[in-house]
PDB file of N, CA and C in Angstrom:
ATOM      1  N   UNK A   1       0.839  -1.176   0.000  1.00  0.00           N
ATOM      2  CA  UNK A   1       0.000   0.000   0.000  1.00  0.00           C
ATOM      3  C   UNK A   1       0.889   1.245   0.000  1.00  0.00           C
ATOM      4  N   UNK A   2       0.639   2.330  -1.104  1.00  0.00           N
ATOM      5  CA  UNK A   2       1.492   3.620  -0.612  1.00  0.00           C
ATOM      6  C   UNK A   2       1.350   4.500   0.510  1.00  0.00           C
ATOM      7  N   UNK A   3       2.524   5.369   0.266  1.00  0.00           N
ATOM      8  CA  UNK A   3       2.456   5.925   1.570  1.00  0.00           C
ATOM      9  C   UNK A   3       1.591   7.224   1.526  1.00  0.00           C
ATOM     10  N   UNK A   4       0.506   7.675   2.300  1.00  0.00           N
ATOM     11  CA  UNK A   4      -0.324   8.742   1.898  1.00  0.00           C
ATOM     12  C   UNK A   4       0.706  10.305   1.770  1.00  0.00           C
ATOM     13  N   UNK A   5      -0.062  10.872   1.026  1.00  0.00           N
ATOM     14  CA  UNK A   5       0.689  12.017   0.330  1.00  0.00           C
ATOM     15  C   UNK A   5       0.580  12.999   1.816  1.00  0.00           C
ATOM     16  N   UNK A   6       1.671  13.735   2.259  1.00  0.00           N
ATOM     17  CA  UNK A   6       1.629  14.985   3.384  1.00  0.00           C
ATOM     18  C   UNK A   6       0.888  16.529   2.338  1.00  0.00           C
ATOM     19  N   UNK A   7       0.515  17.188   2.917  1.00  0.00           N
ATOM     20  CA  UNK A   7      -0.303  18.386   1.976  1.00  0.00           C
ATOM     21  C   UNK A   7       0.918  18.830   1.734  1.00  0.00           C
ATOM     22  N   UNK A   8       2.055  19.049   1.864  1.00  0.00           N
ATOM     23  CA  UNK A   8       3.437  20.027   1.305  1.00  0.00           C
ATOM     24  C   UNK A   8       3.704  18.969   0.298  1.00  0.00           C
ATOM     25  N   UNK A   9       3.434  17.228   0.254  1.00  0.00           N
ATOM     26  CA  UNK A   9       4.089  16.422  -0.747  1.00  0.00           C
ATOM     27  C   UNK A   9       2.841  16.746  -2.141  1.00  0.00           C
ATOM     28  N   UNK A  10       2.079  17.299  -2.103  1.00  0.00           N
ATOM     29  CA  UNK A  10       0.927  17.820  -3.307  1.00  0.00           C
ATOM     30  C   UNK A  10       1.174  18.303  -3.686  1.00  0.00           C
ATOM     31  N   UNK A  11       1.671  19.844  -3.826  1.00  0.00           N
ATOM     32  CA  UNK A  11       1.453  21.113  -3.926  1.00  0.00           C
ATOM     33  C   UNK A  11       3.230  21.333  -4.508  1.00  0.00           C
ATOM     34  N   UNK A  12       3.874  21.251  -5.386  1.00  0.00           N
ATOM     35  CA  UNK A  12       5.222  21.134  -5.737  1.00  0.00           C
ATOM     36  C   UNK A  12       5.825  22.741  -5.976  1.00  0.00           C
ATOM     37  N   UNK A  13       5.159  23.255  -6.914  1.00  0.00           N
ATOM     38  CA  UNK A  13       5.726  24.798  -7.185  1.00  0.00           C
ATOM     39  C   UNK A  13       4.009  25.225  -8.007  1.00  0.00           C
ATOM     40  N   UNK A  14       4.186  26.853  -7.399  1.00  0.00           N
ATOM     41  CA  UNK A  14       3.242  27.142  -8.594  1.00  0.00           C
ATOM     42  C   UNK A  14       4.142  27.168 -10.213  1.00  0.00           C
ATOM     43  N   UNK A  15       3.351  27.112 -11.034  1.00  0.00           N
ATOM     44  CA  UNK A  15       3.884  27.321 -12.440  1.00  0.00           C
ATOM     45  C   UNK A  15       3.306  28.921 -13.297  1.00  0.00           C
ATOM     46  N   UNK A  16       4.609  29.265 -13.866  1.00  0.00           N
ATOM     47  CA  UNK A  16       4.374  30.974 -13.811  1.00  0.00           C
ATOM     48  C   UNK A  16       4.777  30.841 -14.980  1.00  0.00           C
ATOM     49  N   UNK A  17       3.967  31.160 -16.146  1.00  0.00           N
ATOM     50  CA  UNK A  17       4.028  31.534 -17.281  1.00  0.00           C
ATOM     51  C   UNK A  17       3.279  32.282 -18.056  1.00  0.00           C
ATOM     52  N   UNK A  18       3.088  32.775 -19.004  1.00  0.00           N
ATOM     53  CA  UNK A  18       2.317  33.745 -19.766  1.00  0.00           C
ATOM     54  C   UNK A  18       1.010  33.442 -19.635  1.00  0.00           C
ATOM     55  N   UNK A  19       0.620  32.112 -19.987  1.00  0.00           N
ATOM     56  CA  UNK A  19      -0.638  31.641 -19.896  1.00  0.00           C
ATOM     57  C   UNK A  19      -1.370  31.715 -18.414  1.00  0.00           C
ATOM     58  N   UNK A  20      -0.660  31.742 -17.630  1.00  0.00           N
ATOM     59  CA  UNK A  20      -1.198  30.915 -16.290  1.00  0.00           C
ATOM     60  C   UNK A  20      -1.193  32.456 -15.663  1.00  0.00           C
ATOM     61  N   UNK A  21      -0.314  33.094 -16.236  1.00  0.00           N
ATOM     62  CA  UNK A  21      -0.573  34.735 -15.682  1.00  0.00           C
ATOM     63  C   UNK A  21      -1.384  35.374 -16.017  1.00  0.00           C
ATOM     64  N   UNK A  22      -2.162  34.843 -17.425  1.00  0.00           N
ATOM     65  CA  UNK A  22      -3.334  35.161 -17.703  1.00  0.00           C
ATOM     66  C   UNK A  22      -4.551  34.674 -17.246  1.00  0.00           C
ATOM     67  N   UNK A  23      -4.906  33.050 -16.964  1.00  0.00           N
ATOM     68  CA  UNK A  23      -5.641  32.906 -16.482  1.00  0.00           C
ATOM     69  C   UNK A  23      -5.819  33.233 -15.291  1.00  0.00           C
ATOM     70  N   UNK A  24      -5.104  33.553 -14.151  1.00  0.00           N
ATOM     71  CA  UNK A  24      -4.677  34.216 -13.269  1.00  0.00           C
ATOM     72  C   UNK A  24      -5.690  35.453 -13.172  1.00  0.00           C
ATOM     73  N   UNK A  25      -5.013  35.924 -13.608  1.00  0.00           N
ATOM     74  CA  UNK A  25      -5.999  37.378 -14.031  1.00  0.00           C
ATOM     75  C   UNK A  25      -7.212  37.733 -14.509  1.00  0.00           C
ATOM     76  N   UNK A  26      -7.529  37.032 -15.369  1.00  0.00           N
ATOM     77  CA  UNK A  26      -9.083  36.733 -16.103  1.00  0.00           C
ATOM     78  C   UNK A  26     -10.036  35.856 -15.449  1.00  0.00           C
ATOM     79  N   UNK A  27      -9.646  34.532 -14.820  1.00  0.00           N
ATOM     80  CA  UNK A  27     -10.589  33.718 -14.769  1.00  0.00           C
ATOM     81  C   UNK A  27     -10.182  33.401 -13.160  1.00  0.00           C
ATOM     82  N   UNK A  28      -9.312  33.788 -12.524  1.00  0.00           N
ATOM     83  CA  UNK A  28      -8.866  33.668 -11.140  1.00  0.00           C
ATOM     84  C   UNK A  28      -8.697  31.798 -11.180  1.00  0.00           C
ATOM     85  N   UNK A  29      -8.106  31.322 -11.929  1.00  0.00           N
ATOM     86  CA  UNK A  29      -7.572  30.090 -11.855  1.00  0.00           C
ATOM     87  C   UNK A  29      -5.762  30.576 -11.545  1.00  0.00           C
ATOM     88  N   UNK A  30      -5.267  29.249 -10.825  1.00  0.00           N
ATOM     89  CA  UNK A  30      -3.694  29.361 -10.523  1.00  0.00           C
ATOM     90  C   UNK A  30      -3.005  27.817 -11.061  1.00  0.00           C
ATOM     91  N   UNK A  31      -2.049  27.663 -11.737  1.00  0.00           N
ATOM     92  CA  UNK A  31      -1.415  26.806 -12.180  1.00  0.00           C
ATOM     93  C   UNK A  31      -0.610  26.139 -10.805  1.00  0.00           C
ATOM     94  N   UNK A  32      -0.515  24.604 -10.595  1.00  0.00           N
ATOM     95  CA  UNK A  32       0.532  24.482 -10.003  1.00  0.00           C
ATOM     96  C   UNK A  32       1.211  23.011 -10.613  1.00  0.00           C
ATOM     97  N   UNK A  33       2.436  23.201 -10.445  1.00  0.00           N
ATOM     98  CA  UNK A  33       2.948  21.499 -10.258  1.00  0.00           C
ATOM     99  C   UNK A  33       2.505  20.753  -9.613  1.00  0.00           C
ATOM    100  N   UNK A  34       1.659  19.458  -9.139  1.00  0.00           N
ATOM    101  CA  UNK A  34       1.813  18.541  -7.794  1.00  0.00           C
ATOM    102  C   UNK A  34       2.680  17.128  -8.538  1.00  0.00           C
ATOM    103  N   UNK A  35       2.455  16.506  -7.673  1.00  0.00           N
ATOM    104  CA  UNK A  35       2.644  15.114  -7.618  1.00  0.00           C
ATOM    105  C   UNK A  35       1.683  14.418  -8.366  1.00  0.00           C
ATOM    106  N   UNK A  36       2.457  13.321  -9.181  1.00  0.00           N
ATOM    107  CA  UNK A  36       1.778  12.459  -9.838  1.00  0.00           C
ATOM    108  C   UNK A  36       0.777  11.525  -9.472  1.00  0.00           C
ATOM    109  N   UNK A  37       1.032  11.503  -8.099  1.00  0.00           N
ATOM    110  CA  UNK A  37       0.367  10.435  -7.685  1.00  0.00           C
ATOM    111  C   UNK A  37      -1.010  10.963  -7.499  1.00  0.00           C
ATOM    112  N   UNK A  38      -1.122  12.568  -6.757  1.00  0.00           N
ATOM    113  CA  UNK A  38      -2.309  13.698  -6.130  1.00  0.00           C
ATOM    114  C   UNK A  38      -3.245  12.882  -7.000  1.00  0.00           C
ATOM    115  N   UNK A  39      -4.291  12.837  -6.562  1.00  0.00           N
ATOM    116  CA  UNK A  39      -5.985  13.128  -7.184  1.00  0.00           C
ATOM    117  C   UNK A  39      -6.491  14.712  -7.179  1.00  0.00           C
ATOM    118  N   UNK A  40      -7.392  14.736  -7.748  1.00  0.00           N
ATOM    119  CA  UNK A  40      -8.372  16.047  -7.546  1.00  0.00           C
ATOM    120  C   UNK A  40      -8.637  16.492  -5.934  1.00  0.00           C
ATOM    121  N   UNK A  41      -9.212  15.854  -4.972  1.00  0.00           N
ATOM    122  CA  UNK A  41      -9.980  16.064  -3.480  1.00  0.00           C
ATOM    123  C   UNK A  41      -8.467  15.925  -3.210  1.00  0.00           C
ATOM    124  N   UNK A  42      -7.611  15.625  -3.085  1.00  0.00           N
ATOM    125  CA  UNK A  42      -6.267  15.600  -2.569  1.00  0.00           C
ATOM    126  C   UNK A  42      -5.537  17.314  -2.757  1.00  0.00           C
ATOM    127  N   UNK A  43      -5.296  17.370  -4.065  1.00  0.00           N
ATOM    128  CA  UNK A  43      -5.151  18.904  -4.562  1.00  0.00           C
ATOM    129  C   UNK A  43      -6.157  19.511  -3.678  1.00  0.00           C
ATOM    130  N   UNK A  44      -7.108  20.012  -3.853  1.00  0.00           N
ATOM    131  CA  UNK A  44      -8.390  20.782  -3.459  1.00  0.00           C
ATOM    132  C   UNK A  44      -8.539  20.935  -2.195  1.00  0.00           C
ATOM    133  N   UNK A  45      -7.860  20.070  -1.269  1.00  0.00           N
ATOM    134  CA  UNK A  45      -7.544  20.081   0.288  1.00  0.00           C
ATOM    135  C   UNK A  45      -6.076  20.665   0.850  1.00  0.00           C
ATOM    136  N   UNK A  46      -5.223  20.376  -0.118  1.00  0.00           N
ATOM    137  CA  UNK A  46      -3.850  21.024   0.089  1.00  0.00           C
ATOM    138  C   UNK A  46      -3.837  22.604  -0.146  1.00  0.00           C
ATOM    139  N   UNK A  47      -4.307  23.020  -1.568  1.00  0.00           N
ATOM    140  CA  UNK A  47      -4.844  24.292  -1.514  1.00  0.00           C
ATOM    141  C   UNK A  47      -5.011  24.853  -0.781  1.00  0.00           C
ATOM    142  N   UNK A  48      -6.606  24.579  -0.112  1.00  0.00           N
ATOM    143  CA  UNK A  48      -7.271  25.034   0.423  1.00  0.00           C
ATOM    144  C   UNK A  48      -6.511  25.169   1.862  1.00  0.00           C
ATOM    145  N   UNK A  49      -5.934  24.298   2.311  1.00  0.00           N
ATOM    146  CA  UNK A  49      -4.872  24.405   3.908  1.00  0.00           C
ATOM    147  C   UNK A  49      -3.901  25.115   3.733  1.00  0.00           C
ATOM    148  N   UNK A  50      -3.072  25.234   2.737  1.00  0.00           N
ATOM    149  CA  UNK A  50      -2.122  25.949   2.290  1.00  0.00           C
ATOM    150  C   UNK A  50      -2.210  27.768   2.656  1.00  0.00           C
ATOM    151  N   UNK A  51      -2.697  27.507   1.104  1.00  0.00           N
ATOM    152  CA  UNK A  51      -3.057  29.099   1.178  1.00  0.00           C
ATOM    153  C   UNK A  51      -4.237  29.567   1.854  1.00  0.00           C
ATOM    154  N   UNK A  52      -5.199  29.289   2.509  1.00  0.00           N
ATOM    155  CA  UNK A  52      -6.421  29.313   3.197  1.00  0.00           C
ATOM    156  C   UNK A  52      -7.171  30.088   2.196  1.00  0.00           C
ATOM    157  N   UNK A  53      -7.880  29.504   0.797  1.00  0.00           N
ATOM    158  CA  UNK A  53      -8.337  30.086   0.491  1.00  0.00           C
ATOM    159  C   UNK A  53      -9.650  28.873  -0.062  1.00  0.00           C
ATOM    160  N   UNK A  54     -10.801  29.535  -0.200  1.00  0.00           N
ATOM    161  CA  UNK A  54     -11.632  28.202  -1.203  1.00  0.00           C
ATOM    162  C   UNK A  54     -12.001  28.237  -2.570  1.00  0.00           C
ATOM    163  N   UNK A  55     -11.659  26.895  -2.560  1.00  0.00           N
ATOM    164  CA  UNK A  55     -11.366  26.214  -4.370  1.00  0.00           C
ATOM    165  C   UNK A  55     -12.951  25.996  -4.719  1.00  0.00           C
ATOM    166  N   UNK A  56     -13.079  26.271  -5.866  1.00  0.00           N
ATOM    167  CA  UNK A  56     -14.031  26.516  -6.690  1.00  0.00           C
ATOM    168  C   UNK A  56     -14.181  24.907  -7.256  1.00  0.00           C
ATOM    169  N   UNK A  57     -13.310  24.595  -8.593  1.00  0.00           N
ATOM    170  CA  UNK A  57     -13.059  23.476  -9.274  1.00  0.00           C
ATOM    171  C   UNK A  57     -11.581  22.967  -9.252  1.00  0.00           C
ATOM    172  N   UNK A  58     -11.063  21.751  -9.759  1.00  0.00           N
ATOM    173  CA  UNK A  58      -9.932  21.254  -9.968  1.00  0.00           C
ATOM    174  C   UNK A  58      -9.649  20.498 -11.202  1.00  0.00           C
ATOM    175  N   UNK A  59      -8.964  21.197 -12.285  1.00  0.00           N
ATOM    176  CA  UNK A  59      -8.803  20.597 -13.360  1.00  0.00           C
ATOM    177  C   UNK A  59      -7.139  19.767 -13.336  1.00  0.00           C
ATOM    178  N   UNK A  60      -6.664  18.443 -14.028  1.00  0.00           N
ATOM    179  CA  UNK A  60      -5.470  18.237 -14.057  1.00  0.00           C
ATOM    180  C   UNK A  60      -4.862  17.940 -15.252  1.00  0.00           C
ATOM    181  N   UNK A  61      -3.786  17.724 -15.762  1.00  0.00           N
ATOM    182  CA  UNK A  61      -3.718  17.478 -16.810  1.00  0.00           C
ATOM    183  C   UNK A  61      -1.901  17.196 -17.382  1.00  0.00           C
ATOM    184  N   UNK A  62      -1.891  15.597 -17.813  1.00  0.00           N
ATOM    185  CA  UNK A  62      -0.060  15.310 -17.393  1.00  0.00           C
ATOM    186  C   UNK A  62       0.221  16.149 -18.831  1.00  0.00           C
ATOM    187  N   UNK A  63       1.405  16.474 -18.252  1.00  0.00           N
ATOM    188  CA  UNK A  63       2.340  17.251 -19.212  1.00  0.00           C
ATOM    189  C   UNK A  63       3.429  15.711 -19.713  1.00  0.00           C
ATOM    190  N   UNK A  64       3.350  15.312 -21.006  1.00  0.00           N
ATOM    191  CA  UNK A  64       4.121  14.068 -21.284  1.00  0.00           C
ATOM    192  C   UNK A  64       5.671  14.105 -21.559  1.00  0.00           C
ATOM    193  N   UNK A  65       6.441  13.346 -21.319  1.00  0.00           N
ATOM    194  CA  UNK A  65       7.988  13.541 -21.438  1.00  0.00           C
ATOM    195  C   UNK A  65       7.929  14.187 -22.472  1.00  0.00           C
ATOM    196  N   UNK A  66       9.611  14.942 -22.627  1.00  0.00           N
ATOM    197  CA  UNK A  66      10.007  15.540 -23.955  1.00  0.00           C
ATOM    198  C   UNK A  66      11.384  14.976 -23.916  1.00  0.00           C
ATOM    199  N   UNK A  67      12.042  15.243 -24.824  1.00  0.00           N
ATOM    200  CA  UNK A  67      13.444  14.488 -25.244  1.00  0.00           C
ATOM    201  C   UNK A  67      13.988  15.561 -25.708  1.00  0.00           C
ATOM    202  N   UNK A  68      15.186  16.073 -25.051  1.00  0.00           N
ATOM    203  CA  UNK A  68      16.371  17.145 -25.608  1.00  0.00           C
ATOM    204  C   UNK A  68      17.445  16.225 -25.770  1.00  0.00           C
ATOM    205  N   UNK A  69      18.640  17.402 -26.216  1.00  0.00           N
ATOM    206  CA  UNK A  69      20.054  17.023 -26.705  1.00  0.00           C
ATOM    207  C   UNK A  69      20.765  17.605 -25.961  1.00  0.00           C
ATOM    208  N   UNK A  70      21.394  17.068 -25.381  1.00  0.00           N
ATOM    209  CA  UNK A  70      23.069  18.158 -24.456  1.00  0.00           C
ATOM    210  C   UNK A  70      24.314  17.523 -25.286  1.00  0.00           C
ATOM    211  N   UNK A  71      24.630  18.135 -25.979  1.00  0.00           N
ATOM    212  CA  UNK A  71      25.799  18.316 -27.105  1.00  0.00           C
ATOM    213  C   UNK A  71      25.750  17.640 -28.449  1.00  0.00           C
ATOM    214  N   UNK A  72      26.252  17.039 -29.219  1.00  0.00           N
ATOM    215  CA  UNK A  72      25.901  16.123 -30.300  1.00  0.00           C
ATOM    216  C   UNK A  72      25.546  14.697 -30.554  1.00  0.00           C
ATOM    217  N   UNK A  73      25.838  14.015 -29.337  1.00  0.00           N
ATOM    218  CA  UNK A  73      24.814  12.856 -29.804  1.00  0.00           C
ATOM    219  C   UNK A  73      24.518  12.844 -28.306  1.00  0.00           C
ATOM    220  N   UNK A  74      24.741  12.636 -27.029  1.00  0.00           N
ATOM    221  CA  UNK A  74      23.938  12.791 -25.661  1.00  0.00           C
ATOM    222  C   UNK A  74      22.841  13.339 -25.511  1.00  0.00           C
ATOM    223  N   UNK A  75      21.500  12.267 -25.685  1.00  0.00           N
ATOM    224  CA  UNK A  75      20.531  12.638 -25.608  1.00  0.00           C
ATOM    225  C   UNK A  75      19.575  12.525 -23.751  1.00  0.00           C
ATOM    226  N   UNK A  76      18.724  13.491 -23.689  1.00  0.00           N
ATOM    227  CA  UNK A  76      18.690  13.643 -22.139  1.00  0.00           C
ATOM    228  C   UNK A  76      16.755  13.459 -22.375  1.00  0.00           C
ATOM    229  N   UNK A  77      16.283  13.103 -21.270  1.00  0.00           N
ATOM    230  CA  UNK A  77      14.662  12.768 -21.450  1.00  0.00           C
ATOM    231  C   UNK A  77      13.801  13.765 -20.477  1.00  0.00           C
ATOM    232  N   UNK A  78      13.468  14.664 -20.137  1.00  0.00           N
ATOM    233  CA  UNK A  78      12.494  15.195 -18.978  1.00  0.00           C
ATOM    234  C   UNK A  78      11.576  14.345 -18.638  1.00  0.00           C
ATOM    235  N   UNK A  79      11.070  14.109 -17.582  1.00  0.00           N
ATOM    236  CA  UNK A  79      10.205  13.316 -17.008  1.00  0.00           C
ATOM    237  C   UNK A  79       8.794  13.832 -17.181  1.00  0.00           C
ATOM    238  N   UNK A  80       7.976  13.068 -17.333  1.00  0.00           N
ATOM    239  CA  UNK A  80       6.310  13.760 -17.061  1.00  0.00           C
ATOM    240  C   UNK A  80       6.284  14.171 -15.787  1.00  0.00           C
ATOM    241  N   UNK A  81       5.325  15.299 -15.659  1.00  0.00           N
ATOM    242  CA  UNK A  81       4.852  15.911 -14.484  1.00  0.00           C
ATOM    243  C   UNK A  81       3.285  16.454 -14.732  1.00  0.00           C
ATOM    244  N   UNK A  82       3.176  16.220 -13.655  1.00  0.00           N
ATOM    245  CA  UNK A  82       0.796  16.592 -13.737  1.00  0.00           C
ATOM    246  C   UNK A  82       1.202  18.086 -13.044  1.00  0.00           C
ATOM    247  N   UNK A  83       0.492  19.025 -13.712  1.00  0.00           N
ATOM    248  CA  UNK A  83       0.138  20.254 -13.381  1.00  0.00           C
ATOM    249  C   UNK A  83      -1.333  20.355 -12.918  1.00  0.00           C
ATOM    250  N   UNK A  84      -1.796  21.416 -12.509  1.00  0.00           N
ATOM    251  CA  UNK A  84      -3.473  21.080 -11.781  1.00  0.00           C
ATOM    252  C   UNK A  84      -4.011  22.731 -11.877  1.00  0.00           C
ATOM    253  N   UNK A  85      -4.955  23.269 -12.590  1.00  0.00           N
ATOM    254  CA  UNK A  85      -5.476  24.315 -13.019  1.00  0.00           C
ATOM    255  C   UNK A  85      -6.389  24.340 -11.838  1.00  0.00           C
ATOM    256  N   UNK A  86      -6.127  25.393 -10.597  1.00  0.00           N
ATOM    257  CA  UNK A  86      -7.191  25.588  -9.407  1.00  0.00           C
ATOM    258  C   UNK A  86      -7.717  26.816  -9.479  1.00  0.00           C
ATOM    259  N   UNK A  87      -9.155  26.601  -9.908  1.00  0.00           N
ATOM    260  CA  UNK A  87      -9.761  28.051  -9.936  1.00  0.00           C
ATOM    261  C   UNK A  87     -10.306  28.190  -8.412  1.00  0.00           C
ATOM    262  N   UNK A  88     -10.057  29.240  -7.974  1.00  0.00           N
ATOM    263  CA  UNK A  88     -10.951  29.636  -6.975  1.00  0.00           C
ATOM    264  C   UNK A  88     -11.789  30.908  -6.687  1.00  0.00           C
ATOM    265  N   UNK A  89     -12.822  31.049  -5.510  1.00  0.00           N
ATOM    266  CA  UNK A  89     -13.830  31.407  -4.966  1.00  0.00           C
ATOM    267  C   UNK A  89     -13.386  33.025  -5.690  1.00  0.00           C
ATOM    268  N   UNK A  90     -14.643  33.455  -6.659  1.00  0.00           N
ATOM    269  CA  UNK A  90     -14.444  35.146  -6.605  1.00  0.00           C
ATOM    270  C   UNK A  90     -13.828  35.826  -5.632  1.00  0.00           C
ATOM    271  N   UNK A  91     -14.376  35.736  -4.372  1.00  0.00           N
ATOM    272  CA  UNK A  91     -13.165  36.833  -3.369  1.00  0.00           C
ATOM    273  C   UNK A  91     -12.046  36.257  -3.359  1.00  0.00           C
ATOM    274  N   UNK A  92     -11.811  35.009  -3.437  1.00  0.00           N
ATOM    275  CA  UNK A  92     -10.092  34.563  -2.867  1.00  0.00           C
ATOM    276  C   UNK A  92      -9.532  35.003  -4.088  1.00  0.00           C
ATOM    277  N   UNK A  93      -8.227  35.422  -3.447  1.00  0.00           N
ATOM    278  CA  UNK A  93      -6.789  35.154  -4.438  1.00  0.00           C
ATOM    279  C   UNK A  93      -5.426  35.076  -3.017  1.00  0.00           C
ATOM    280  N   UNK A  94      -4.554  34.155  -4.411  1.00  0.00           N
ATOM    281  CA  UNK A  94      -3.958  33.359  -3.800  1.00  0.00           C
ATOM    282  C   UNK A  94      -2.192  34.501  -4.154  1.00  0.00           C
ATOM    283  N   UNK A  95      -1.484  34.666  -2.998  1.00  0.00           N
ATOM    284  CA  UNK A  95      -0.407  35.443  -3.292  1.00  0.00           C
ATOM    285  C   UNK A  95       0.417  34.790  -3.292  1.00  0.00           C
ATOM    286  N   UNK A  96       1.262  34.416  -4.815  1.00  0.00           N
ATOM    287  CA  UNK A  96       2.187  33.478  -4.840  1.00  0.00           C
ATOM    288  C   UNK A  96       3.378  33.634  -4.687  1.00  0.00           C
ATOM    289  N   UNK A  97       4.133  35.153  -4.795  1.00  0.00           N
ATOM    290  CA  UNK A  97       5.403  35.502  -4.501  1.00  0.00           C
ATOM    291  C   UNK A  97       5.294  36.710  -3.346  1.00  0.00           C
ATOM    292  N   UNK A  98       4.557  36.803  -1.944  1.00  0.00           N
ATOM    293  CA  UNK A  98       4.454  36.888  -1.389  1.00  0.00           C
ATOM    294  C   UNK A  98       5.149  36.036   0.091  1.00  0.00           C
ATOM    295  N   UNK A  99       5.741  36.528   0.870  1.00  0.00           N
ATOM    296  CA  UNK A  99       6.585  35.934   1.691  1.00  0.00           C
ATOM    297  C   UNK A  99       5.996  35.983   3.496  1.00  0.00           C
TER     298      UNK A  99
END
Protein backbone atom coordinates (compact mmCIF):
# COMPACT_ATOMS: atom_id res chain seq x y z
CA UNK A 1 0.00 0.00 0.00
CA UNK A 2 1.49 3.62 -0.61
CA UNK A 3 2.46 5.92 1.57
CA UNK A 4 -0.32 8.74 1.90
CA UNK A 5 0.69 12.02 0.33
CA UNK A 6 1.63 14.98 3.38
CA UNK A 7 -0.30 18.39 1.98
CA UNK A 8 3.44 20.03 1.31
CA UNK A 9 4.09 16.42 -0.75
CA UNK A 10 0.93 17.82 -3.31
CA UNK A 11 1.45 21.11 -3.93
CA UNK A 12 5.22 21.13 -5.74
CA UNK A 13 5.73 24.80 -7.19
CA UNK A 14 3.24 27.14 -8.59
CA UNK A 15 3.88 27.32 -12.44
CA UNK A 16 4.37 30.97 -13.81
CA UNK A 17 4.03 31.53 -17.28
CA UNK A 18 2.32 33.74 -19.77
CA UNK A 19 -0.64 31.64 -19.90
CA UNK A 20 -1.20 30.91 -16.29
CA UNK A 21 -0.57 34.74 -15.68
CA UNK A 22 -3.33 35.16 -17.70
CA UNK A 23 -5.64 32.91 -16.48
CA UNK A 24 -4.68 34.22 -13.27
CA UNK A 25 -6.00 37.38 -14.03
CA UNK A 26 -9.08 36.73 -16.10
CA UNK A 27 -10.59 33.72 -14.77
CA UNK A 28 -8.87 33.67 -11.14
CA UNK A 29 -7.57 30.09 -11.85
CA UNK A 30 -3.69 29.36 -10.52
CA UNK A 31 -1.42 26.81 -12.18
CA UNK A 32 0.53 24.48 -10.00
CA UNK A 33 2.95 21.50 -10.26
CA UNK A 34 1.81 18.54 -7.79
CA UNK A 35 2.64 15.11 -7.62
CA UNK A 36 1.78 12.46 -9.84
CA UNK A 37 0.37 10.44 -7.68
CA UNK A 38 -2.31 13.70 -6.13
CA UNK A 39 -5.99 13.13 -7.18
CA UNK A 40 -8.37 16.05 -7.55
CA UNK A 41 -9.98 16.06 -3.48
CA UNK A 42 -6.27 15.60 -2.57
CA UNK A 43 -5.15 18.90 -4.56
CA UNK A 44 -8.39 20.78 -3.46
CA UNK A 45 -7.54 20.08 0.29
CA UNK A 46 -3.85 21.02 0.09
CA UNK A 47 -4.84 24.29 -1.51
CA UNK A 48 -7.27 25.03 0.42
CA UNK A 49 -4.87 24.41 3.91
CA UNK A 50 -2.12 25.95 2.29
CA UNK A 51 -3.06 29.10 1.18
CA UNK A 52 -6.42 29.31 3.20
CA UNK A 53 -8.34 30.09 0.49
CA UNK A 54 -11.63 28.20 -1.20
CA UNK A 55 -11.37 26.21 -4.37
CA UNK A 56 -14.03 26.52 -6.69
CA UNK A 57 -13.06 23.48 -9.27
CA UNK A 58 -9.93 21.25 -9.97
CA UNK A 59 -8.80 20.60 -13.36
CA UNK A 60 -5.47 18.24 -14.06
CA UNK A 61 -3.72 17.48 -16.81
CA UNK A 62 -0.06 15.31 -17.39
CA UNK A 63 2.34 17.25 -19.21
CA UNK A 64 4.12 14.07 -21.28
CA UNK A 65 7.99 13.54 -21.44
CA UNK A 66 10.01 15.54 -23.95
CA UNK A 67 13.44 14.49 -25.24
CA UNK A 68 16.37 17.14 -25.61
CA UNK A 69 20.05 17.02 -26.71
CA UNK A 70 23.07 18.16 -24.46
CA UNK A 71 25.80 18.32 -27.11
CA UNK A 72 25.90 16.12 -30.30
CA UNK A 73 24.81 12.86 -29.80
CA UNK A 74 23.94 12.79 -25.66
CA UNK A 75 20.53 12.64 -25.61
CA UNK A 76 18.69 13.64 -22.14
CA UNK A 77 14.66 12.77 -21.45
CA UNK A 78 12.49 15.20 -18.98
CA UNK A 79 10.20 13.32 -17.01
CA UNK A 80 6.31 13.76 -17.06
CA UNK A 81 4.85 15.91 -14.48
CA UNK A 82 0.80 16.59 -13.74
CA UNK A 83 0.14 20.25 -13.38
CA UNK A 84 -3.47 21.08 -11.78
CA UNK A 85 -5.48 24.32 -13.02
CA UNK A 86 -7.19 25.59 -9.41
CA UNK A 87 -9.76 28.05 -9.94
CA UNK A 88 -10.95 29.64 -6.97
CA UNK A 89 -13.83 31.41 -4.97
CA UNK A 90 -14.44 35.15 -6.60
CA UNK A 91 -13.16 36.83 -3.37
CA UNK A 92 -10.09 34.56 -2.87
CA UNK A 93 -6.79 35.15 -4.44
CA UNK A 94 -3.96 33.36 -3.80
CA UNK A 95 -0.41 35.44 -3.29
CA UNK A 96 2.19 33.48 -4.84
CA UNK A 97 5.40 35.50 -4.50
CA UNK A 98 4.45 36.89 -1.39
CA UNK A 99 6.58 35.93 1.69
Amino acid sequence: MPKPLHLFDVVIRPVVTEKSQILQDEQNVYVFEVDMRANKPQIKAAVEEIFDVDVRKVRTAVVPPKRGRRGRSEYIRKKAWKKAYVTVEPGDSIDLFGV
